[in-house]
Each structure stands twice: as C-alpha cells, then as structure tokens.
Protein backbone atom coordinates (compact mmCIF):
# COMPACT_ATOMS: atom_id res chain seq x y z
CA UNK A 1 -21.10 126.26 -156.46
CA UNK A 2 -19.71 129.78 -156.12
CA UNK A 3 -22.13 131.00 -153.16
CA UNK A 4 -24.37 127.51 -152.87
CA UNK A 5 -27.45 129.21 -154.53
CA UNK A 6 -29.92 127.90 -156.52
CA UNK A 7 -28.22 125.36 -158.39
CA UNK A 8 -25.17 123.64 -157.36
CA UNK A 9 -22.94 120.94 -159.78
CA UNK A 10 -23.32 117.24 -158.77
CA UNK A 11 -19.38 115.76 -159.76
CA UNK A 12 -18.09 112.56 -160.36
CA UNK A 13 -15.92 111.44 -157.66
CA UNK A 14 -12.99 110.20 -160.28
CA UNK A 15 -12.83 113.53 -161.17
CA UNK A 16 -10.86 114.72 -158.45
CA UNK A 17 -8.30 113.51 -155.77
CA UNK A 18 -10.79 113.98 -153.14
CA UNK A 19 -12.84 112.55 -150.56
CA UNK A 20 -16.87 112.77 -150.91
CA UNK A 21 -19.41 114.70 -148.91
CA UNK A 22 -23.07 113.76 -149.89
CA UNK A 23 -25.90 116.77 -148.92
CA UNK A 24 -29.15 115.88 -148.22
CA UNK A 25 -31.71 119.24 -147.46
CA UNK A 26 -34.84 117.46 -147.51
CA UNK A 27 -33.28 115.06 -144.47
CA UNK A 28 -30.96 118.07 -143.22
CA UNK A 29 -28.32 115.66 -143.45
CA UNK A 30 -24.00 116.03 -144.57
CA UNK A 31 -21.97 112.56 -144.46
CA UNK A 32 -18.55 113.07 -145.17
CA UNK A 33 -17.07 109.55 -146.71
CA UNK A 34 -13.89 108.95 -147.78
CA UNK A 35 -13.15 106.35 -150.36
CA UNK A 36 -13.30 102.93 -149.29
CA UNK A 37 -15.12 103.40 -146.28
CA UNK A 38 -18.73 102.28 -148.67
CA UNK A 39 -18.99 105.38 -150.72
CA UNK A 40 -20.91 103.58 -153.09
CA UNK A 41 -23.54 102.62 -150.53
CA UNK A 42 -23.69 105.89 -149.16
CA UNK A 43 -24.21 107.46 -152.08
CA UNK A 44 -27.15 106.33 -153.43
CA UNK A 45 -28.85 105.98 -149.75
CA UNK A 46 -28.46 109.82 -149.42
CA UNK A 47 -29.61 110.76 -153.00
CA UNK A 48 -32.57 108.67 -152.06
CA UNK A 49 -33.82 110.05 -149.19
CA UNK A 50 -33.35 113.45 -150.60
CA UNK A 51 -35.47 111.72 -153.92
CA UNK A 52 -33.07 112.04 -156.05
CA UNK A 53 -31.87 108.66 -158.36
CA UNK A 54 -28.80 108.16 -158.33
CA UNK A 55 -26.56 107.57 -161.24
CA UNK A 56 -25.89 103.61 -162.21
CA UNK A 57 -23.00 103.24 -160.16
CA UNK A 58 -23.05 99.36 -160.57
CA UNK A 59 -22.95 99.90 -164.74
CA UNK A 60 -19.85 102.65 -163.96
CA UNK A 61 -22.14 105.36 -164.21
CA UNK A 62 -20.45 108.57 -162.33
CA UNK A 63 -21.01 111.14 -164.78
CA UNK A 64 -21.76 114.88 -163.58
CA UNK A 65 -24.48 116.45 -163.68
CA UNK A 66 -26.59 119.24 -162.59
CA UNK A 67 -29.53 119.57 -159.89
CA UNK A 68 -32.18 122.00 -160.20
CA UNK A 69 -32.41 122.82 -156.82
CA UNK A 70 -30.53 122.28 -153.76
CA UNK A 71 -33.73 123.37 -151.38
CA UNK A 72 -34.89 119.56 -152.76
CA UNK A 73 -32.32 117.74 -153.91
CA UNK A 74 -29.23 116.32 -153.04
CA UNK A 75 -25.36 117.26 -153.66
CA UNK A 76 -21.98 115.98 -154.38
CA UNK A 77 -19.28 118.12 -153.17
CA UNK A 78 -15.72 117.37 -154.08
CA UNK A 79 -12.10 119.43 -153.36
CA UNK A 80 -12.57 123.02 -151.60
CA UNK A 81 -16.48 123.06 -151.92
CA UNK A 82 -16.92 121.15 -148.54
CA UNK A 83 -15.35 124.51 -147.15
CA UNK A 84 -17.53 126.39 -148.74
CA UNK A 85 -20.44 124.26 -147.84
CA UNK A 86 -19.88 124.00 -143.89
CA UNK A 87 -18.92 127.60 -143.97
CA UNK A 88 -22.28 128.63 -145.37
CA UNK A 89 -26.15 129.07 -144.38
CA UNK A 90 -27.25 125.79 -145.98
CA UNK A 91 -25.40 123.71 -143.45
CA UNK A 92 -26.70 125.46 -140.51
CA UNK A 93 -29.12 123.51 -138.43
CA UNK A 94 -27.98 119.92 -140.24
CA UNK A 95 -27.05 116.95 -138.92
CA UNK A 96 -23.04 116.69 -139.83
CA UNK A 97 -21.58 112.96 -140.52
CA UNK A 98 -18.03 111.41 -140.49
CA UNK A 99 -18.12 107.88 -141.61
CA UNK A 100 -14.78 106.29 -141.40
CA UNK A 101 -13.30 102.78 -141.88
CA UNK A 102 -10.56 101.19 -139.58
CA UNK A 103 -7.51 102.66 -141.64
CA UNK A 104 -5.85 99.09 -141.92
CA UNK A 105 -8.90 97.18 -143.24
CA UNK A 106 -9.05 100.23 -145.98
CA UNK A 107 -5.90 99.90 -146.92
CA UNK A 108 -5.70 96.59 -147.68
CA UNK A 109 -9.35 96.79 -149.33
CA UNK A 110 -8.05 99.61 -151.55
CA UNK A 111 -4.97 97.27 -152.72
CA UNK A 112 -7.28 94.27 -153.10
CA UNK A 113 -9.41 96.02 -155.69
CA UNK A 114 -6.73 98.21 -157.20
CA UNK A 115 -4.01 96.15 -157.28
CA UNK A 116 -4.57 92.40 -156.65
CA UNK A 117 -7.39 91.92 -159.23
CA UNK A 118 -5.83 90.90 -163.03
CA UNK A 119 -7.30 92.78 -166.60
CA UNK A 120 -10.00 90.33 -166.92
CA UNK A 121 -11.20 90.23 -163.41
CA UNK A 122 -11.75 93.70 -163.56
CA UNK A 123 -13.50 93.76 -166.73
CA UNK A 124 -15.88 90.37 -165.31
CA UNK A 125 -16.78 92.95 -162.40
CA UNK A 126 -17.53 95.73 -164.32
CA UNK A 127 -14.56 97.91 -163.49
CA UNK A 128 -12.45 100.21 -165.06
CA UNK A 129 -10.17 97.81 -166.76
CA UNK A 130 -7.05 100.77 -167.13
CA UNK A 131 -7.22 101.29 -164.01
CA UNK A 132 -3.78 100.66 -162.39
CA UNK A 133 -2.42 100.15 -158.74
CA UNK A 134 -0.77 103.18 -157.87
CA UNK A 135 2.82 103.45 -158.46
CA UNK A 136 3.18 100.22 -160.01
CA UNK A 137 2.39 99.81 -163.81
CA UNK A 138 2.32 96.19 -163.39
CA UNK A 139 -0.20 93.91 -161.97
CA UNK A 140 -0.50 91.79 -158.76
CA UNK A 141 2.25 93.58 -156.66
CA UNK A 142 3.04 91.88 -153.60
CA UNK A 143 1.15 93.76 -150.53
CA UNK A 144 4.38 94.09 -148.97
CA UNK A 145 6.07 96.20 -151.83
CA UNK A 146 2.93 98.32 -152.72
CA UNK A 147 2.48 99.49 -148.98
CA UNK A 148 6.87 99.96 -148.31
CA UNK A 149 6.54 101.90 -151.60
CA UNK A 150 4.17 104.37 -150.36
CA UNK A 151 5.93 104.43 -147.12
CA UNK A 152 9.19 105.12 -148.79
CA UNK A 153 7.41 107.85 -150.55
CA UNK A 154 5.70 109.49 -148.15
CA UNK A 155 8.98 109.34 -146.25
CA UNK A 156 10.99 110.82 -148.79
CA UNK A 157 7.96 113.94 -149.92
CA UNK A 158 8.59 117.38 -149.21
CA UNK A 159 6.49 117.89 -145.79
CA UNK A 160 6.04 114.02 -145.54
CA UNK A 161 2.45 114.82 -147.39
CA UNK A 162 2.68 112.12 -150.01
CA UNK A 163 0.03 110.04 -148.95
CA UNK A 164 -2.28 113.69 -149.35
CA UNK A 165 -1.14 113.56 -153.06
CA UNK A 166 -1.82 110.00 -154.26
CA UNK A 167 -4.99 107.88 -155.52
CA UNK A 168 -8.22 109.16 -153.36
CA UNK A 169 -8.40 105.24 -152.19
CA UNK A 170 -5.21 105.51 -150.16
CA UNK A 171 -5.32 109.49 -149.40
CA UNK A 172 -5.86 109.60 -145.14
CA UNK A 173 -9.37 110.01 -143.61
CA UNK A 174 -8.45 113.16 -141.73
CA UNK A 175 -7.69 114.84 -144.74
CA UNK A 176 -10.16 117.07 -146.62
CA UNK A 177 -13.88 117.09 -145.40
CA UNK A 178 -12.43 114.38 -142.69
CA UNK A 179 -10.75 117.68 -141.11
CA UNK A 180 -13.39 119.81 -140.50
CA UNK A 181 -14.51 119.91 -136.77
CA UNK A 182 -18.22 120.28 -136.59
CA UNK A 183 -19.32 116.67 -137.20
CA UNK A 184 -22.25 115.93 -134.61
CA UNK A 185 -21.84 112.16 -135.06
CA UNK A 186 -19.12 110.30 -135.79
CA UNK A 187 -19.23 106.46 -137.21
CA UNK A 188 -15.90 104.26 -137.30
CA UNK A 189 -16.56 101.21 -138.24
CA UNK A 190 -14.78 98.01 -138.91
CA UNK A 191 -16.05 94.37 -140.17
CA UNK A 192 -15.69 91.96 -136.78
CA UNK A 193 -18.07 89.03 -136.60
CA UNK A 194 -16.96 88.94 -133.19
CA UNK A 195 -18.05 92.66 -132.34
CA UNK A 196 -21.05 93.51 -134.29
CA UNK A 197 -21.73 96.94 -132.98
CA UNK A 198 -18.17 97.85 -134.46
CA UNK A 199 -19.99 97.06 -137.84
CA UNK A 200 -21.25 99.72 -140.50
CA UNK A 201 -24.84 98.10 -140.27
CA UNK A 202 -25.33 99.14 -136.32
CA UNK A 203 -23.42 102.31 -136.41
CA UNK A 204 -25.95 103.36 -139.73
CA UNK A 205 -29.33 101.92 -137.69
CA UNK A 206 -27.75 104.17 -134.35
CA UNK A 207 -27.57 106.85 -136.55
CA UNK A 208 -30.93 106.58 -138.06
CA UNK A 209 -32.68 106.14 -134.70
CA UNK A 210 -31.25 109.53 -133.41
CA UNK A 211 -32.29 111.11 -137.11
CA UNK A 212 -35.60 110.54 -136.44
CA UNK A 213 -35.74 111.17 -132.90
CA UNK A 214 -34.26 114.60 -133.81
CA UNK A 215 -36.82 114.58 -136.35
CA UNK A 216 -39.60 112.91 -136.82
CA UNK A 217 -40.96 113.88 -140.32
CA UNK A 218 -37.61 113.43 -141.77
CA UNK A 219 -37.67 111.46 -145.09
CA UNK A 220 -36.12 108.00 -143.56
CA UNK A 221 -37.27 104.69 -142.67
CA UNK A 222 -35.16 102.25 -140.55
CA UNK A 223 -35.96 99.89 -143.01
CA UNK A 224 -34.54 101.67 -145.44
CA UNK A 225 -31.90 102.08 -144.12
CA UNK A 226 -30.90 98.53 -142.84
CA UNK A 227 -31.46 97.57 -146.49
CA UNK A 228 -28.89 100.49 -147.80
CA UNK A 229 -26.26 99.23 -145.35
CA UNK A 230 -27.12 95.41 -144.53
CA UNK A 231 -25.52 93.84 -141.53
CA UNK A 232 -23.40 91.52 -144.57
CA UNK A 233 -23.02 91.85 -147.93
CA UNK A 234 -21.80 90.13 -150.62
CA UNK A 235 -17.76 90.22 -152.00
CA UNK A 236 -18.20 91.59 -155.01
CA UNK A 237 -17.37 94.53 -157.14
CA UNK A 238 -16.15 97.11 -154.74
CA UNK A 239 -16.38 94.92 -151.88
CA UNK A 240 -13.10 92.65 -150.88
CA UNK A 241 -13.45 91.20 -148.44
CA UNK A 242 -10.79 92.69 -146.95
CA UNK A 243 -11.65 92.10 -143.00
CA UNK A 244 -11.29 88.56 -143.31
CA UNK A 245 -7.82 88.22 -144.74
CA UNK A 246 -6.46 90.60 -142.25
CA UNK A 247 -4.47 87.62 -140.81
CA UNK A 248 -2.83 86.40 -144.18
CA UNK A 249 -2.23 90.24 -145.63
CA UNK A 250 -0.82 91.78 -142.14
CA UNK A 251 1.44 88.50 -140.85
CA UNK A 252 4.63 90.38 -140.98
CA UNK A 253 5.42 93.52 -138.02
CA UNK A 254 7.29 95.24 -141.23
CA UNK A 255 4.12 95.27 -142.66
CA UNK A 256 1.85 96.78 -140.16
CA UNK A 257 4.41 98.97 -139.29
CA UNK A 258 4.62 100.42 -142.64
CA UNK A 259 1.32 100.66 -142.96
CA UNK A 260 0.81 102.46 -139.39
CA UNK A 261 3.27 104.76 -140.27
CA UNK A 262 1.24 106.18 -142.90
CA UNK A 263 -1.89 106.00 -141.24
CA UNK A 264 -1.32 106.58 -137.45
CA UNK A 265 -2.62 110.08 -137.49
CA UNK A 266 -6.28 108.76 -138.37
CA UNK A 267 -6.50 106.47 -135.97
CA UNK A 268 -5.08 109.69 -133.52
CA UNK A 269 -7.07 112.56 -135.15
CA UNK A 270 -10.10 110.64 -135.83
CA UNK A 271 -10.36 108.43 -132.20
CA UNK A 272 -10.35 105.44 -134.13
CA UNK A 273 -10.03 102.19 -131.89
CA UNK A 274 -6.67 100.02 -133.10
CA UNK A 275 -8.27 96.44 -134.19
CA UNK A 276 -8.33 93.84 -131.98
CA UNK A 277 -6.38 92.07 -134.13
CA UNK A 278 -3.15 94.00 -134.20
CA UNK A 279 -2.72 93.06 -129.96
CA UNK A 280 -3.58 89.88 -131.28
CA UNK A 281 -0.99 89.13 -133.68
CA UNK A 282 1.57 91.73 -132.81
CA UNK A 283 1.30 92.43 -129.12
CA UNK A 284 4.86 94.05 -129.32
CA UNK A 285 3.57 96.71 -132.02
CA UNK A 286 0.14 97.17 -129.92
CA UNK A 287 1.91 97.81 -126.48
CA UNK A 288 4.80 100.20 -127.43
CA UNK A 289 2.03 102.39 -129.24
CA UNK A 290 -0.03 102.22 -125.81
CA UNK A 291 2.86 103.17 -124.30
CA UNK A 292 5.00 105.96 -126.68
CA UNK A 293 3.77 109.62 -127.10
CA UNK A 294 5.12 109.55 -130.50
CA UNK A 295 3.61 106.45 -132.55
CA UNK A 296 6.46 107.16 -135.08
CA UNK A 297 9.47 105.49 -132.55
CA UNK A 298 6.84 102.45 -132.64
CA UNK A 299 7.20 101.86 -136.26
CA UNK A 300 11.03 101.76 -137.19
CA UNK A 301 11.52 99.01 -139.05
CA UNK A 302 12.58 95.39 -137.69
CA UNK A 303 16.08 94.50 -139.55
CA UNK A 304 15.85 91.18 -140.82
C-alpha cells in the first residue's frame, strides 16, 4: 500500500492490534469500525457494494489477500495505512464513516465472547478455540476481576496507554482510524428496545438515505442494507447479547467505575451519549460525571 496505486493488500484483521477501516470506490465510501462495534457485518456489506465477496467469515475465513484494483474493488486497511489512506487522493471526495458502539455494552460484549464462553462452546460456534481472555490464561474469569485487571494495568503503564496495547476487542474507539477528524457522519449506536433510533439498524438506514441522496447512482439499495444490519439479530457467534445483561454484569459502582475509567475518553472524544442505564442504576456515578470537569475524580474507587 506504499502510495495506494494500483493494487493495494486486503489483511486479515487478527493480524494486527488494530481497528478496521473498510474502502469502498465504487460507493465512494470509508467506515472506520472498531472491533466489537459489528465488524463482521460491516465487512461483508462494504465488500458487497463495492462487488467484491467477501471471505467466509462465518467458517473463520480472514485470510489476506490481494485486489486487482482499488478503482473497483474494495479494501481492508489495518495499522498506519488509514493515515496513509485519508492523507491521499483516493479519499478525496468520499463519504468518511465512524461507527462506534456505546463503550460499556462493548466491553462487556468483548468479555462475553472472549472470556465467558468455555473450550467447547467456542469450538460449537465455530471460533478460535485457543483463543484466550486477555490476561488471564484461565477460563470464565469473573467480570469483575477481568475489567479491575485492566484497570490496574492501564493504571500502572508507562503513559497510562495500556488499554492502546492490549487485544484489538478492548483497545478504545478513539484510537487509530477512530482519531482521525474528517469523518462526515458519525454513527454511535447502542442496543435499547426502548430507544430504537439509538440502534445500529436506524443509524445504517439514516446513513443510507443520505448516500443516495448524495448520490443517486451509487451501488446501494435500502434493502440491502436493512438486510446487512437488521433491526435484531440473532445471539450467536460474535453476537452476545451483551445489551441485555447490562443490569446483571454492571450491578456493582466498582464495576462501572472501573470500567469508565478506562473508557471515559470515548464517550468524551467521540460525543458518545452515557446509557440510560448508568443514571438508572447508579445515579451517584451519572451525576458527579455531569457535574466534574475531570471524569477521573468520578471514578475512585468505593472502599468496601
């Protein structure tokens, strides 16, 4: 990808400690998707409209490979090449996407399928069965440990940047093509049954709507793409779950407040709405980081 001509290298995102950014030419069209936040339904909608297949992500399929052309085809840019790529001609005149998940629900989503799901689950699912949760080498690790560890870490890192260094999954949203400041839309989206337009699904249809408004003989559908990104889906696979058990996993203050400490710059950087939830069940938490310039004096702690 040295100067984005004529051919560029498709790579397999568990090849690098990186978020994604899928390029579409044919539908002048970026998205920039960090793990978690449904890469794998992203993926394959933007290799389609650029008519590309897609490799068998549901069989594990990820390997590289190599497109012909990137004046019809679509790319996979992982690391430094999203600098490269929104620093160059190709990106001019594109439609830029950020498409980011309510940092809590990813969290917890990320530990569900990395860390709460035994051998054999994995391997029923079809997922990498060595895969481990990070920092533990042993399995089903209470929620409460696995996120204190990683605050403790990150605490403890040189620069406090030990979230940046860790498994993709848990790396923060602002980081990599998540900091670059030329996104024209912006989706953050969490799963509410109670506020639907918070939802993936409508945020996806808004976005196609203005796509083809912008442009009208761009290669998408809005059928197409309320299939790729249905208003629910089924818990499977990559898919946890995770917004419903919001209530059971984040029941403790120590436990939101270890996980906001490692993730209150996203919500900050990225203007992404706290849940509705967290006023809900810990109005304390919610009001002092309403009220405190610094979110950090909000998340001390509670001695027991």
């Amino acid at each position: 990808l040295s100067h984005l001509t004529p051919s560029i290298v498709l790579f397999s995102i568990f090849t690098c400690v990186r978020g994604d950014l899928f390029v579409s030419v044919p539908a002048k069209l970026s998205v920039c998707v960090p793990l978690k936040s449904a890469i794998t339904r992203w993926r394959p909608f933007v290799a389609s409209i650029s008519g590309v297949p897609p490799p068998d992500t549901a069989a594990g399929n990820w390997a590289p490979g190599v497109l012909s052309s990137l004046s019809s085809g679509f790319g996979d840019m992982l690391g430094s090449q999203w600098q490269q790529f929104y620093s160059s001609n190709w990106s001019q005149g594109m439609t830029h996407v950020l498409a980011v998940r309510d940092p809590l629900e990813r969290l917890l989503s990320g530990y569900l399928e990395k860390c709460a799901r035994t051998f054999l689950e994995r391997r029923a699912l079809k997922l990498k069965v060595d895969s481990h949760c990070i920092n533990f080498w042993r399995q089903n690790v209470s929620f409460s440990d696995f996120v204190h560890k990683l605050r403790t870490e990150q605490r403890l890192s040189r620069g406090g940047r030990y979230i940046q260094h860790i498994d993709a999954h848990f790396r923060a949203q602002s980081s990599d093509c998540g900091s670059h400041n030329g996104f024209t839309h912006v989706l953050r989206w969490r799963t509410d049954p109670e506020s639907p337009e918070s939802s993936l699904h409508s945020q996806v249809m808004r976005l196609c709507n203005d796509l083809l408004r912008a442009r009208p003989t761009a290669p998408i559908s809005l059928t197409h793409c309320a299939a790729s990104f249905p208003a629910t889906w089924e818990v499977k696979g990559h898919a946890t779950g995770s917004a419903s058990l919001t209530s059971v996993y984040y029941d403790s203050p120590n436990v939101v407040k270890d996980a906001l400490f490692l993730y209150h710059r996203d919500y900050a950087a990225l203007k992404i709405p706290y849940p509705p939830w967290l006023a809900e069940m810990h109005p304390d938490i919610r009001q002092c980081l309403d009220r405190s310039a610094v979110a950090s004096k909000c998340l001390q702690p509670s001695k027991s």
